[in-house]
N, C-alpha and C. Protein backbone atom coordinates (compact mmCIF):
# COMPACT_ATOMS: atom_id res chain seq x y z
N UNK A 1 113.74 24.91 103.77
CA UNK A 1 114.10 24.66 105.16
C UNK A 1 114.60 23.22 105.33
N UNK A 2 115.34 23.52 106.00
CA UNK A 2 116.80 21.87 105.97
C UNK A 2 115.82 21.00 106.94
N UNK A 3 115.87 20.02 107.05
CA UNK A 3 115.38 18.95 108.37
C UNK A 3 115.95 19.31 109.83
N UNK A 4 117.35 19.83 109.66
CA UNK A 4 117.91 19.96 110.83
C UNK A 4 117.27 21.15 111.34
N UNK A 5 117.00 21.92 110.75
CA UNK A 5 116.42 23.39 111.19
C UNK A 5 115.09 23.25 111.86
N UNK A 6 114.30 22.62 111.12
CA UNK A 6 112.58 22.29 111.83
C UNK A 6 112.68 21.51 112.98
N UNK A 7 113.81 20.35 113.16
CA UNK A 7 113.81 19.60 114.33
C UNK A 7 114.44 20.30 115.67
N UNK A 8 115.10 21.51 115.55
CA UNK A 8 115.65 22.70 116.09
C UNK A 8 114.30 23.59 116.84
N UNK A 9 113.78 23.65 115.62
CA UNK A 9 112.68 24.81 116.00
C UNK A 9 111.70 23.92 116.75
N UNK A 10 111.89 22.92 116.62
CA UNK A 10 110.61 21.61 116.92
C UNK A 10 110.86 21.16 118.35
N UNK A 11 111.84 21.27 118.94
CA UNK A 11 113.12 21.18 120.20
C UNK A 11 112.87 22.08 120.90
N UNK A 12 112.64 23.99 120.24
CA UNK A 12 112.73 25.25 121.20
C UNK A 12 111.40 25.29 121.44
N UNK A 13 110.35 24.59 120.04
CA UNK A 13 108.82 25.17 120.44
C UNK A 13 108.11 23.71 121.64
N UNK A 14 108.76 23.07 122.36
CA UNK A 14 108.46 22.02 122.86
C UNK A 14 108.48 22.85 124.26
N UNK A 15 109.98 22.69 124.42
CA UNK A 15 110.48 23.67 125.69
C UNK A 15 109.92 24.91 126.30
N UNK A 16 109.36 25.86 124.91
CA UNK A 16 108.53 27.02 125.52
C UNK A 16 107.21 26.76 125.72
N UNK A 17 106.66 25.82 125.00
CA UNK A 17 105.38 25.69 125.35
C UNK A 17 105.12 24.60 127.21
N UNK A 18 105.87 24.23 127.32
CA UNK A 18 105.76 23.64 128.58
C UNK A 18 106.31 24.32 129.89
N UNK A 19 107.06 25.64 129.05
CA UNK A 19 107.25 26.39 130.24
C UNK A 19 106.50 27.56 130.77
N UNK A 20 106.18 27.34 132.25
CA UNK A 20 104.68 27.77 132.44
C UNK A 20 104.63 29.70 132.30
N UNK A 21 103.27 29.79 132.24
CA UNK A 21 103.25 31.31 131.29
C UNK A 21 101.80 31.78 131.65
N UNK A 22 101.12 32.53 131.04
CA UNK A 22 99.74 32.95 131.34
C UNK A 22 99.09 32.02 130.50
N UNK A 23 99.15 31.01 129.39
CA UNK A 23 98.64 30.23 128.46
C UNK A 23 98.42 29.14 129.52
N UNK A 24 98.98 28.65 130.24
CA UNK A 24 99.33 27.70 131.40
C UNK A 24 98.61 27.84 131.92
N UNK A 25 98.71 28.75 132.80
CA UNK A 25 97.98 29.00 133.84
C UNK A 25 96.43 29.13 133.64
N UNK A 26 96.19 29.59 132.61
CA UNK A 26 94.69 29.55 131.80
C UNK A 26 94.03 28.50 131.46
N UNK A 27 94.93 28.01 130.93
CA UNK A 27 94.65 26.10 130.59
C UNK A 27 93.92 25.53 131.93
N UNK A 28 94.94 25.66 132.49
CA UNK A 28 94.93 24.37 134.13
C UNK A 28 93.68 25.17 134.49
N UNK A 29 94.08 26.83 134.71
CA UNK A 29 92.08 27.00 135.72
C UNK A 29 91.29 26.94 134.70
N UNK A 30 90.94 27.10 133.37
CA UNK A 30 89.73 26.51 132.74
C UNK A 30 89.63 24.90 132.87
N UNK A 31 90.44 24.48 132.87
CA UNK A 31 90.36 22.87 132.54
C UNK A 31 89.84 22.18 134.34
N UNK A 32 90.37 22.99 135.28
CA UNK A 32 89.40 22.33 136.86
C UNK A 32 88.43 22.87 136.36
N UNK A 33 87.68 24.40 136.05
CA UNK A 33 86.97 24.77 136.57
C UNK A 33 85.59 23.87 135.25
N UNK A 34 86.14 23.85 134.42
CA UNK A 34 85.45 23.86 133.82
C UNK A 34 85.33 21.76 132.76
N UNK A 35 86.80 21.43 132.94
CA UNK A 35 86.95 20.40 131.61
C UNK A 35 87.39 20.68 130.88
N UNK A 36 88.30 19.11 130.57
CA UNK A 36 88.84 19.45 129.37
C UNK A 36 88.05 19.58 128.33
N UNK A 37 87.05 19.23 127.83
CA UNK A 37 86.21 19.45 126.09
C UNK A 37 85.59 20.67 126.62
N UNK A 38 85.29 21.54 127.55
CA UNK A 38 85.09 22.95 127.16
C UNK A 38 86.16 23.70 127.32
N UNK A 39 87.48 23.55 127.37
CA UNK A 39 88.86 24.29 127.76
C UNK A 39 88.75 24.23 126.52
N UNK A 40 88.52 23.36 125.27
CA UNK A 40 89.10 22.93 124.13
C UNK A 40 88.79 24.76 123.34
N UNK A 41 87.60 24.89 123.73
CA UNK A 41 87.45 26.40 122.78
C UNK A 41 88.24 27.44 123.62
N UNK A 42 88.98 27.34 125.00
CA UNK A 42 89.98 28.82 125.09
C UNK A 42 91.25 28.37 124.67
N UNK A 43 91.37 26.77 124.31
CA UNK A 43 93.13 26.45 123.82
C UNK A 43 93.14 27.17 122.14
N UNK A 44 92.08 26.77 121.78
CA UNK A 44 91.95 27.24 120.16
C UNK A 44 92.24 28.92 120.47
N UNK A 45 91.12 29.56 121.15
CA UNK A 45 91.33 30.72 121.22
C UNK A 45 93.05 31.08 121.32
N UNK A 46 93.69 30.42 122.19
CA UNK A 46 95.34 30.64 122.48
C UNK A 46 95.83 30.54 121.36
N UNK A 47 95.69 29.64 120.31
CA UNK A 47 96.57 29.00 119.36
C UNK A 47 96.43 30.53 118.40
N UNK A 48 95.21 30.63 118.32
CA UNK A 48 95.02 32.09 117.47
C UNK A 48 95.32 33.38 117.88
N UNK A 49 96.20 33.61 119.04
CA UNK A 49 96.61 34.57 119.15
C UNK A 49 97.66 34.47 119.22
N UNK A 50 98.43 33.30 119.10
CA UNK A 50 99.59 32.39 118.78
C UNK A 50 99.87 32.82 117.25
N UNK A 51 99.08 32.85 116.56
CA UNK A 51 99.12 32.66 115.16
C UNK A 51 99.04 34.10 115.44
N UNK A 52 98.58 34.82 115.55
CA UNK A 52 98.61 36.37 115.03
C UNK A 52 99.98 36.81 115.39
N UNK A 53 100.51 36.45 116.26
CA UNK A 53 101.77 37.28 116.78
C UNK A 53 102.95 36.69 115.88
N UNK A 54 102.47 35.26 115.95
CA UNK A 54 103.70 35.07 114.87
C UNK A 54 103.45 35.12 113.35
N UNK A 55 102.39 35.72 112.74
CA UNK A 55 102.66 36.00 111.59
C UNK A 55 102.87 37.57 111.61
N UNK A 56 102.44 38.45 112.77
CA UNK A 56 102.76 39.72 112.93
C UNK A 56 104.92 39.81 112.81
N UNK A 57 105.23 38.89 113.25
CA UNK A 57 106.37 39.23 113.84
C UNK A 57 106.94 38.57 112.28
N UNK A 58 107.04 37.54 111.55
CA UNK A 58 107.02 36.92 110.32
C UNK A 58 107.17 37.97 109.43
N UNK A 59 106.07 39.03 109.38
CA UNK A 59 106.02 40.06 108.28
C UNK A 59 106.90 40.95 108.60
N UNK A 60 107.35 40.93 109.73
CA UNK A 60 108.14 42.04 110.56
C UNK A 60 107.47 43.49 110.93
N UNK A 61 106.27 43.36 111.33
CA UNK A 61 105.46 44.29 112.07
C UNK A 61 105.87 44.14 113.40
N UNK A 62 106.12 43.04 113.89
CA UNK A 62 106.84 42.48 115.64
C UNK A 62 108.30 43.49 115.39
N UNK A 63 108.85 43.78 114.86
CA UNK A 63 110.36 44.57 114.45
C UNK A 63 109.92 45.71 114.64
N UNK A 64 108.93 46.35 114.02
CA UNK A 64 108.49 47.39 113.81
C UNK A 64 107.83 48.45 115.78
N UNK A 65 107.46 47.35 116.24
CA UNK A 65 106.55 47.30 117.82
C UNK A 65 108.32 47.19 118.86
N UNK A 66 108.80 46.46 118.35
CA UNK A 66 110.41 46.57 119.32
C UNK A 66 110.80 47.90 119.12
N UNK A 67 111.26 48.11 117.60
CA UNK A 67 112.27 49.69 117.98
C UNK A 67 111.08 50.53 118.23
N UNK A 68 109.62 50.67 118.47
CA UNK A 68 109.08 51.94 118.73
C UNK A 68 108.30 51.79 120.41
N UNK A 69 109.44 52.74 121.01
CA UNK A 69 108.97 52.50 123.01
C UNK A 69 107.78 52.55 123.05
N UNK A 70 106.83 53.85 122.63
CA UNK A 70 105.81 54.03 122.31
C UNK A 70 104.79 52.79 122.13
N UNK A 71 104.74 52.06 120.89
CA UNK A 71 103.78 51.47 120.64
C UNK A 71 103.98 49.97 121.24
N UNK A 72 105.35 49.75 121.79
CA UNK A 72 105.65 48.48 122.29
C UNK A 72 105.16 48.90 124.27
N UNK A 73 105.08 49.56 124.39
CA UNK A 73 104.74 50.14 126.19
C UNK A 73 102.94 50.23 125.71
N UNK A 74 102.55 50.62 124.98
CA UNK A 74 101.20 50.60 124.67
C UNK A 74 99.92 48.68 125.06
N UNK A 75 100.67 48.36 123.46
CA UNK A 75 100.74 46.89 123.89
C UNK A 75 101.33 46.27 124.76
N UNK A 76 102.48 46.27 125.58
CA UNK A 76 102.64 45.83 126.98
C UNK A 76 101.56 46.17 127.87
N UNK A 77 100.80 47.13 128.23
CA UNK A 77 100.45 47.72 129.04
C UNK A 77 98.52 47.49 128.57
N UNK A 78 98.39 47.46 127.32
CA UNK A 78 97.18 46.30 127.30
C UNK A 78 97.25 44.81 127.89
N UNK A 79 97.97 44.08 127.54
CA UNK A 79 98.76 43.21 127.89
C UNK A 79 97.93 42.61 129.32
N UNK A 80 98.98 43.42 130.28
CA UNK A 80 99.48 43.12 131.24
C UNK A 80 97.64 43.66 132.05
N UNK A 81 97.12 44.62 131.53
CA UNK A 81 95.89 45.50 132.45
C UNK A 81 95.01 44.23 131.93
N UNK A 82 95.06 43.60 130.92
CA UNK A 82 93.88 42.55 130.51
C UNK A 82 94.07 41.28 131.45
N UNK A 83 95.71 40.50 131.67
CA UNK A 83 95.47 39.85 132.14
C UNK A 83 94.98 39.57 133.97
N UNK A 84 95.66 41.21 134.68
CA UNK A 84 95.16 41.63 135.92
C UNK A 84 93.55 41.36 135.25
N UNK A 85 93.06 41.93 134.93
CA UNK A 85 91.43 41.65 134.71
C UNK A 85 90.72 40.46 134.84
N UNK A 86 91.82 39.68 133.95
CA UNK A 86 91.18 38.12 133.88
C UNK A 86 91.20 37.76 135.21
N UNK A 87 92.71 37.64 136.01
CA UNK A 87 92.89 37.37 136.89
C UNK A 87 91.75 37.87 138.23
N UNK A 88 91.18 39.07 138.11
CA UNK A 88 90.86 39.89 139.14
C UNK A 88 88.92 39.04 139.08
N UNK A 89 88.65 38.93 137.58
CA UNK A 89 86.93 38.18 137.59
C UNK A 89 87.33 36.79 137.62
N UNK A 90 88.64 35.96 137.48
CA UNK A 90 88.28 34.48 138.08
C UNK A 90 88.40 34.69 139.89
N UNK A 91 89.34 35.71 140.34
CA UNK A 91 89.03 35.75 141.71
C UNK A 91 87.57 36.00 142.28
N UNK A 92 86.72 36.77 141.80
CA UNK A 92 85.35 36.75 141.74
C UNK A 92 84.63 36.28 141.23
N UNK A 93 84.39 35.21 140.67
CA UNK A 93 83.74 34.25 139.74
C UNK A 93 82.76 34.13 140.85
N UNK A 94 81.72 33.71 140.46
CA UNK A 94 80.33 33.19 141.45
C UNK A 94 80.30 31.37 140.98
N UNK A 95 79.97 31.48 141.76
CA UNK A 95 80.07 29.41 141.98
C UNK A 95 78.67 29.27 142.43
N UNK A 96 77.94 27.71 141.89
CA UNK A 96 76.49 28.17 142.43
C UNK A 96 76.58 26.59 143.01
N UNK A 97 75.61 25.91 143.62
CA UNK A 97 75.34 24.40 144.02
C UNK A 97 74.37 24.27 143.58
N UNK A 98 74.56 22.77 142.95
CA UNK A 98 73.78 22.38 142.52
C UNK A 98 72.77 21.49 143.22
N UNK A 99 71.75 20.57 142.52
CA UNK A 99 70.71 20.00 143.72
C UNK A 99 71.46 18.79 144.28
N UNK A 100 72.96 18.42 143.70
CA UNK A 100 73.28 16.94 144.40
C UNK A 100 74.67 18.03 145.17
N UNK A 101 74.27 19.17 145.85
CA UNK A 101 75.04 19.48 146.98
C UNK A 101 76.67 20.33 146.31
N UNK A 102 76.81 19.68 144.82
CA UNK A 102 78.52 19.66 144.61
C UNK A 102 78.28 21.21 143.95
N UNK A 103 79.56 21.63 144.15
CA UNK A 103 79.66 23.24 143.84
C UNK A 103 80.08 23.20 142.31
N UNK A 104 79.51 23.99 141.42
CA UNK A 104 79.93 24.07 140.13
C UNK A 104 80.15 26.19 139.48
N UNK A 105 80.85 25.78 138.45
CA UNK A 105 80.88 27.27 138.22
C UNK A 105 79.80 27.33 137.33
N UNK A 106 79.71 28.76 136.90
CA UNK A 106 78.86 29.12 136.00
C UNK A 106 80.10 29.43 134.36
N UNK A 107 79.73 28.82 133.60
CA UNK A 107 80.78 28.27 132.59
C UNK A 107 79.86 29.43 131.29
N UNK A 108 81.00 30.08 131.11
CA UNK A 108 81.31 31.10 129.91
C UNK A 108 80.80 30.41 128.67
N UNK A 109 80.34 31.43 128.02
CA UNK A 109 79.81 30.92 126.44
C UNK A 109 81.42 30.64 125.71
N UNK A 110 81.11 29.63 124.61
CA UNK A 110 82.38 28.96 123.92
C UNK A 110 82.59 30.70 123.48
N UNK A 111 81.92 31.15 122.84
CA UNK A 111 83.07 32.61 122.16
C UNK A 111 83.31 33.37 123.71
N UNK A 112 83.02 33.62 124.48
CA UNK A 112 84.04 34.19 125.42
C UNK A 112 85.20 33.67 125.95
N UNK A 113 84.75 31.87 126.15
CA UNK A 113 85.95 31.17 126.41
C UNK A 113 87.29 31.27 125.41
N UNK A 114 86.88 31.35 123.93
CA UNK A 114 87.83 31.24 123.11
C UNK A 114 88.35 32.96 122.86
N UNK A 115 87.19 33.76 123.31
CA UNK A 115 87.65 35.36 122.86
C UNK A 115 88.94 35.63 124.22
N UNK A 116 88.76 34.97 125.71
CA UNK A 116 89.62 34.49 126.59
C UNK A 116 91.09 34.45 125.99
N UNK A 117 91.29 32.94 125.56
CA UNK A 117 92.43 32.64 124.96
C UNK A 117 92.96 33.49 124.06
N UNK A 118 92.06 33.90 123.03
CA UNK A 118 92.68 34.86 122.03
C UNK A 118 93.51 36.05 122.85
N UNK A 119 92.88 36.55 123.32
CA UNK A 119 93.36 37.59 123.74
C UNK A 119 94.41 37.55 125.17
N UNK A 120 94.57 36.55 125.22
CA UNK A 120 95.49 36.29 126.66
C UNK A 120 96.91 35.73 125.88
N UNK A 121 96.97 35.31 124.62
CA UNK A 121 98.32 35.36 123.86
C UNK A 121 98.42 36.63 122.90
N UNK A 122 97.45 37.27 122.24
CA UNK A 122 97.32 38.13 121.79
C UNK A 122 98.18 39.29 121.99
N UNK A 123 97.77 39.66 123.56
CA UNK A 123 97.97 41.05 124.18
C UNK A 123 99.76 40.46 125.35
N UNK A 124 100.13 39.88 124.75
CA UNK A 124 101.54 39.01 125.28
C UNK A 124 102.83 39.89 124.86
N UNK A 125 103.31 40.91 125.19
CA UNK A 125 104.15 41.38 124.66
C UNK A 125 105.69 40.38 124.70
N UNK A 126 105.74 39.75 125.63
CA UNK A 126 106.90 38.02 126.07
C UNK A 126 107.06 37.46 125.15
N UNK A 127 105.86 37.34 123.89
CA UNK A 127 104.88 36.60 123.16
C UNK A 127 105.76 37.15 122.08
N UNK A 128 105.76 38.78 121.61
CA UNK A 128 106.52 38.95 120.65
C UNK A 128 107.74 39.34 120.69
N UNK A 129 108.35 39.51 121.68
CA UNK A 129 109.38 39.74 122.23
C UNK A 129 110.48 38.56 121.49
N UNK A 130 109.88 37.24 122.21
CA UNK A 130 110.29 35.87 121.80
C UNK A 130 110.04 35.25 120.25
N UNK A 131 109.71 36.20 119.32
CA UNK A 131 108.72 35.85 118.36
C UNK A 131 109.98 36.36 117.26
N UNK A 132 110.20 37.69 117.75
CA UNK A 132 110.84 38.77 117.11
C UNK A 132 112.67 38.08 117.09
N UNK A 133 112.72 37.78 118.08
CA UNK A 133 114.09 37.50 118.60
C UNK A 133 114.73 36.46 117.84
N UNK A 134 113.35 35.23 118.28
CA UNK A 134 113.76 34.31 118.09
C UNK A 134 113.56 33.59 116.50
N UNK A 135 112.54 33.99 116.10
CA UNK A 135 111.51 33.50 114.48
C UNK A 135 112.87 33.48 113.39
N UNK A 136 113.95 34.95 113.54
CA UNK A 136 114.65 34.48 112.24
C UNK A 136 115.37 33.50 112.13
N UNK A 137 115.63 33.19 113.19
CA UNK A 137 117.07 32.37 113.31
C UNK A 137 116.88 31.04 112.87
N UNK A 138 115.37 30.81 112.34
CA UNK A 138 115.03 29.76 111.79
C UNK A 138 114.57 29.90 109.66
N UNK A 139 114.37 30.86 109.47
CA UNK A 139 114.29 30.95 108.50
C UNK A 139 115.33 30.92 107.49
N UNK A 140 115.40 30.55 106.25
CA UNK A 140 116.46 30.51 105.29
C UNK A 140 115.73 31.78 104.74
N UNK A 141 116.66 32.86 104.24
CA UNK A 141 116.38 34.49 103.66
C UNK A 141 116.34 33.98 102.46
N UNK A 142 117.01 33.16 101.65
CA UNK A 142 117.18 32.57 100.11
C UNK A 142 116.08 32.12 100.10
N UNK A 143 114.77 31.32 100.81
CA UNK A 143 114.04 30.96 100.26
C UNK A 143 112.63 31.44 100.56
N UNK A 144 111.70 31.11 99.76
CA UNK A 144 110.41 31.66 100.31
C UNK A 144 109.51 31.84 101.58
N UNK A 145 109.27 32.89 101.98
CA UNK A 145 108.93 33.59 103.34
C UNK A 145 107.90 32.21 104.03
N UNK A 146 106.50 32.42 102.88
CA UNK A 146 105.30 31.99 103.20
C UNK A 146 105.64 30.63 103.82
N UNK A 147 105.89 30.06 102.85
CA UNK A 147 106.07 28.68 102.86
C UNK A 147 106.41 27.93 104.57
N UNK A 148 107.68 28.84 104.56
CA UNK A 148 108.75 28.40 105.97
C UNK A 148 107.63 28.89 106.84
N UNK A 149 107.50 30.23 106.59
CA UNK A 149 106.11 30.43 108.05
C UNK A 149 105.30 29.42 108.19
N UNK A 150 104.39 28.98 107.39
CA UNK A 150 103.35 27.97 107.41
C UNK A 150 103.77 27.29 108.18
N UNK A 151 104.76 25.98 107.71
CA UNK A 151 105.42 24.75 108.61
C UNK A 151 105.26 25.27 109.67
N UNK A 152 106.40 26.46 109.97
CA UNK A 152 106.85 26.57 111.40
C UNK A 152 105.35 26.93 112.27
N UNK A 153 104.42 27.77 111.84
CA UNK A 153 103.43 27.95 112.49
C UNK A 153 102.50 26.44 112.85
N UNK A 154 102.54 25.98 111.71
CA UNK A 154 101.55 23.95 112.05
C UNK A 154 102.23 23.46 113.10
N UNK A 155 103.87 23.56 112.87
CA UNK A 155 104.37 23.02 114.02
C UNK A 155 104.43 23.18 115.66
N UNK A 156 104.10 25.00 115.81
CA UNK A 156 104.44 25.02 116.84
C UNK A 156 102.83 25.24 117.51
N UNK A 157 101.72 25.05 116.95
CA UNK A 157 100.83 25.26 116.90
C UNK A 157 100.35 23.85 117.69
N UNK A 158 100.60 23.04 116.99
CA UNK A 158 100.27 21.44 117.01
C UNK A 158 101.16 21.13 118.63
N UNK A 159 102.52 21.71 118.71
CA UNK A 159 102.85 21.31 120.02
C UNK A 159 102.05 22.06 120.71
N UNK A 160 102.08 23.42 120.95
CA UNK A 160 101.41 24.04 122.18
C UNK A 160 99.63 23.36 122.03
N UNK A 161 98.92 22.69 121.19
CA UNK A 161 97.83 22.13 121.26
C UNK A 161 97.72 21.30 122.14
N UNK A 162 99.04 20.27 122.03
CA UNK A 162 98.94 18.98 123.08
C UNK A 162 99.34 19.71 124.66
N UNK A 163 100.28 20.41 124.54
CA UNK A 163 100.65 20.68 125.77
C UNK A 163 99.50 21.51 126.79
N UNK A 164 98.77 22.12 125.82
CA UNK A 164 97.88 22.97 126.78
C UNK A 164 96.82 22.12 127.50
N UNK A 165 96.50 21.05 126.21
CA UNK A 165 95.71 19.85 126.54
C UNK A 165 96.24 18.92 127.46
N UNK A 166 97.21 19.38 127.57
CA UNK A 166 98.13 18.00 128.64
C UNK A 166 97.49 18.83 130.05
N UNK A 167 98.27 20.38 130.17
CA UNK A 167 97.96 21.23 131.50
C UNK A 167 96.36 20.98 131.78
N UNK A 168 94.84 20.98 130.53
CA UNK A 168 94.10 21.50 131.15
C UNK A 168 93.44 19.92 131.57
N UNK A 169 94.26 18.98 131.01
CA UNK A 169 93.33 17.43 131.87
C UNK A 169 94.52 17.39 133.11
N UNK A 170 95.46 17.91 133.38
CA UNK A 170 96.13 17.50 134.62
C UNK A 170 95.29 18.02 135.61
N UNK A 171 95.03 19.11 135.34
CA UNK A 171 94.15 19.73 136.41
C UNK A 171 92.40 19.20 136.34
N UNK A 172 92.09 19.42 135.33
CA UNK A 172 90.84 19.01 134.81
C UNK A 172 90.77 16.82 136.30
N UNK A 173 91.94 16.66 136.39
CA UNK A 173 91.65 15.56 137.03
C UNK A 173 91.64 15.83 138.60
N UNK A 174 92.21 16.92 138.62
CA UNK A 174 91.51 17.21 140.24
C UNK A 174 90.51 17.56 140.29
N UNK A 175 89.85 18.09 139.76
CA UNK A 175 88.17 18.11 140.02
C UNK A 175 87.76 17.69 141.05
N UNK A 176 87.67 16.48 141.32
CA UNK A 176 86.92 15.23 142.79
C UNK A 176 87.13 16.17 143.98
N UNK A 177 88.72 16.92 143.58
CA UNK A 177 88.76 16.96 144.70
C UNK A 177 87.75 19.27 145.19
N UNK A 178 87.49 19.15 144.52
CA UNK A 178 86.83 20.59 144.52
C UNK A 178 85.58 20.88 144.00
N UNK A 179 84.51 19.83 145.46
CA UNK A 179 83.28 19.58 145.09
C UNK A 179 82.50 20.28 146.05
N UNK A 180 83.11 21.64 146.66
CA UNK A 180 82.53 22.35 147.28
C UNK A 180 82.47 23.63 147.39
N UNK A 181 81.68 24.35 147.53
CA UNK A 181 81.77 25.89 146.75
C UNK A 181 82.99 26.42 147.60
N UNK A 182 83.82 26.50 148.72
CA UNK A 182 84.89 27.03 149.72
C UNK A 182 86.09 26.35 149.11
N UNK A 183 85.73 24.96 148.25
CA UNK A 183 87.40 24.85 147.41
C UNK A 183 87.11 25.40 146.32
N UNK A 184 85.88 25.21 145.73
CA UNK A 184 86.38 25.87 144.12
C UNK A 184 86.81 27.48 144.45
N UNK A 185 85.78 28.14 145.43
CA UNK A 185 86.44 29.40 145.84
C UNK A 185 87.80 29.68 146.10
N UNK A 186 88.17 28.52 146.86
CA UNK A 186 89.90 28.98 146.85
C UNK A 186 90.46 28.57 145.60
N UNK A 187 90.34 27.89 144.88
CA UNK A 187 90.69 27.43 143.13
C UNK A 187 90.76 28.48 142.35
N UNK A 188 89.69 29.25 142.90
CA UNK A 188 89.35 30.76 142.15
C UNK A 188 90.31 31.41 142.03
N UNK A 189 90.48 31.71 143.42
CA UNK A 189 91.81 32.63 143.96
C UNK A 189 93.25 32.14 143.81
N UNK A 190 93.50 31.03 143.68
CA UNK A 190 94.74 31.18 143.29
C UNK A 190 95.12 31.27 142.26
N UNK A 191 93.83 30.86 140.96
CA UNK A 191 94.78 30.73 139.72
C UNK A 191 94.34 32.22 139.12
N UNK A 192 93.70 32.97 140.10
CA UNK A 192 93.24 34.40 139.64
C UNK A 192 94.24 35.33 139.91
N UNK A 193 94.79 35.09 141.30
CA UNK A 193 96.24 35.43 141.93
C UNK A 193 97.52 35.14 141.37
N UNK A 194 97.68 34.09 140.54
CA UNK A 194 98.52 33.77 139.41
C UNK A 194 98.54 34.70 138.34
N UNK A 195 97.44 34.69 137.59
CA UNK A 195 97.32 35.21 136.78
C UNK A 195 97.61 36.90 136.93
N UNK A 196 96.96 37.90 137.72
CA UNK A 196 97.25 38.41 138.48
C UNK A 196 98.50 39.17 138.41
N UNK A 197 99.26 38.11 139.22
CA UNK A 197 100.96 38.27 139.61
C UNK A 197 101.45 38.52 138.00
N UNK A 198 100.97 37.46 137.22
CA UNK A 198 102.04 37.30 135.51
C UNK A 198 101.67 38.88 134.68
N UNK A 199 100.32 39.03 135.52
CA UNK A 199 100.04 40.78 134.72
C UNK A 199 100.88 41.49 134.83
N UNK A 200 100.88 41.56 135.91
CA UNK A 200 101.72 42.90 136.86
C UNK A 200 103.58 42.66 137.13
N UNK A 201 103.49 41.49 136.58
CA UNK A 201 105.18 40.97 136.11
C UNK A 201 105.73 41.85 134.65
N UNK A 202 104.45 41.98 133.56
CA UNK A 202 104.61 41.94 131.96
C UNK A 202 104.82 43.61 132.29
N UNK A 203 104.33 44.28 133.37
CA UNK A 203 104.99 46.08 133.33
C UNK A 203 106.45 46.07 133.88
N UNK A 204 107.50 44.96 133.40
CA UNK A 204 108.22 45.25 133.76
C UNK A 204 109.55 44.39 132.64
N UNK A 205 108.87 44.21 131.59
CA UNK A 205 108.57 43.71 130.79
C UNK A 205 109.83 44.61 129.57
N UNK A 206 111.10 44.60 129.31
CA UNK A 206 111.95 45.59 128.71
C UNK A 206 111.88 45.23 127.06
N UNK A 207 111.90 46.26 126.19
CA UNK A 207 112.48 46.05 124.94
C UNK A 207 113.54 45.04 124.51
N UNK A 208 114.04 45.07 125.21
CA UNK A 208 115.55 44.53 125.04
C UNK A 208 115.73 43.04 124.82
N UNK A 209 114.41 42.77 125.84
CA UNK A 209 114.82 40.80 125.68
C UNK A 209 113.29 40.55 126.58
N UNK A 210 113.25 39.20 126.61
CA UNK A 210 111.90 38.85 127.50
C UNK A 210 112.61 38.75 128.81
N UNK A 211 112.79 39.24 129.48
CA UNK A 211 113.62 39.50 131.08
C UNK A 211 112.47 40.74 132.11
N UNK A 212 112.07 40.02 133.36
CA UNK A 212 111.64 41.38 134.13
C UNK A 212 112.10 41.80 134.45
């Protein structure tokens, strides 16, 4: 792999990772609700379902999920019913007060937080859509598969790390301002209503390209 090629791929994986998505949106409401050093186990969780799709799509099993309507409407449609879910229990989350008055959530064990992330890039059909489309156009066919995957996976891995970390302390710094159980409640709801909306966006979700 040429230099010019990784600084290419290093350019597209910058751009997608900052453009906002259900990874985003996950970030920012774990990171108010919760902080950034406990967001840290649902960003990992993300990165690893990051990594599954793109070594799925790498081997060309992601090729395999495009030409078949069937199994690509299957996984869309996990997808999209998981993240309505997520969306639907942060809208119901219970918030409790504590004895100095300020409203706090009740904060998920690290493996649910990270089983969270996993599965909120995981079940991304956008995810391989973009994976499938986009992954060869970086590889040299003359040279070894593994190798080029690796890089490209450290790389794009390492950006979406900072960036998620960027989303979940931007928010993670409003906090102050959602020290009462009626804001974190509305905090609830919108990024549950977000989330939500991006579900029920992904059933509409075509073979063809990442387009609704």
């Amino acid at each position: 792999m040429s230099f010019a090629t990784w600084i290419t791929f290093f350019v597209a994986a910058c751009i997608i990772a900052v453009s906002p998505g259900s990874g985003a949106v996950l970030s920012m409401s774990h990171g108010l609700s919760y902080g950034v050093r406990r967001t840290s186990a649902t960003i990992f969780g993300l990165q690893s379902g990051l990594l599954l799709i793109f070594f799925i799509a790498g081997a060309g099993v992601g090729s395999l999920l495009m030409a078949s309507e069937v199994a690509f409407n299957v996984v869309k449609t996990v997808g999209a019913l998981y993240l309505i879910y997520l969306g639907f229990s942060q809208w119901r989350a219970k918030v409790k007060i504590s004895e100095e008055r300020h409203a706090e959530m009740v904060v998920p064990t690290i493996k649910r937080r990270f089983l969270t992330g996993f599965l909120t890039n995981a079940t991304n059909p956008k995810g391989i859509i973009f994976m499938v489309a986009v992954l060869p156009q970086f590889i040299t066919h003359d040279a070894p598969l593994l190798p080029q995957l690796l890089i490209l996976a450290v790389t794009m891995c390492c950006i979406d790390l900072v960036v998620m970390h960027s989303y979940a302390f931007l928010a993670s710094s409003m906090q102050r301002f959602f020290r009462d159980a009626g804001a974190v409640k509305k905090q609830n709801r919108v990024f549950g209503g977000l989330l939500m909306a991006i579900g029920a966006a992904l059933f509409f979700v075509k073979r063809g390209g990442a387009h609704a």
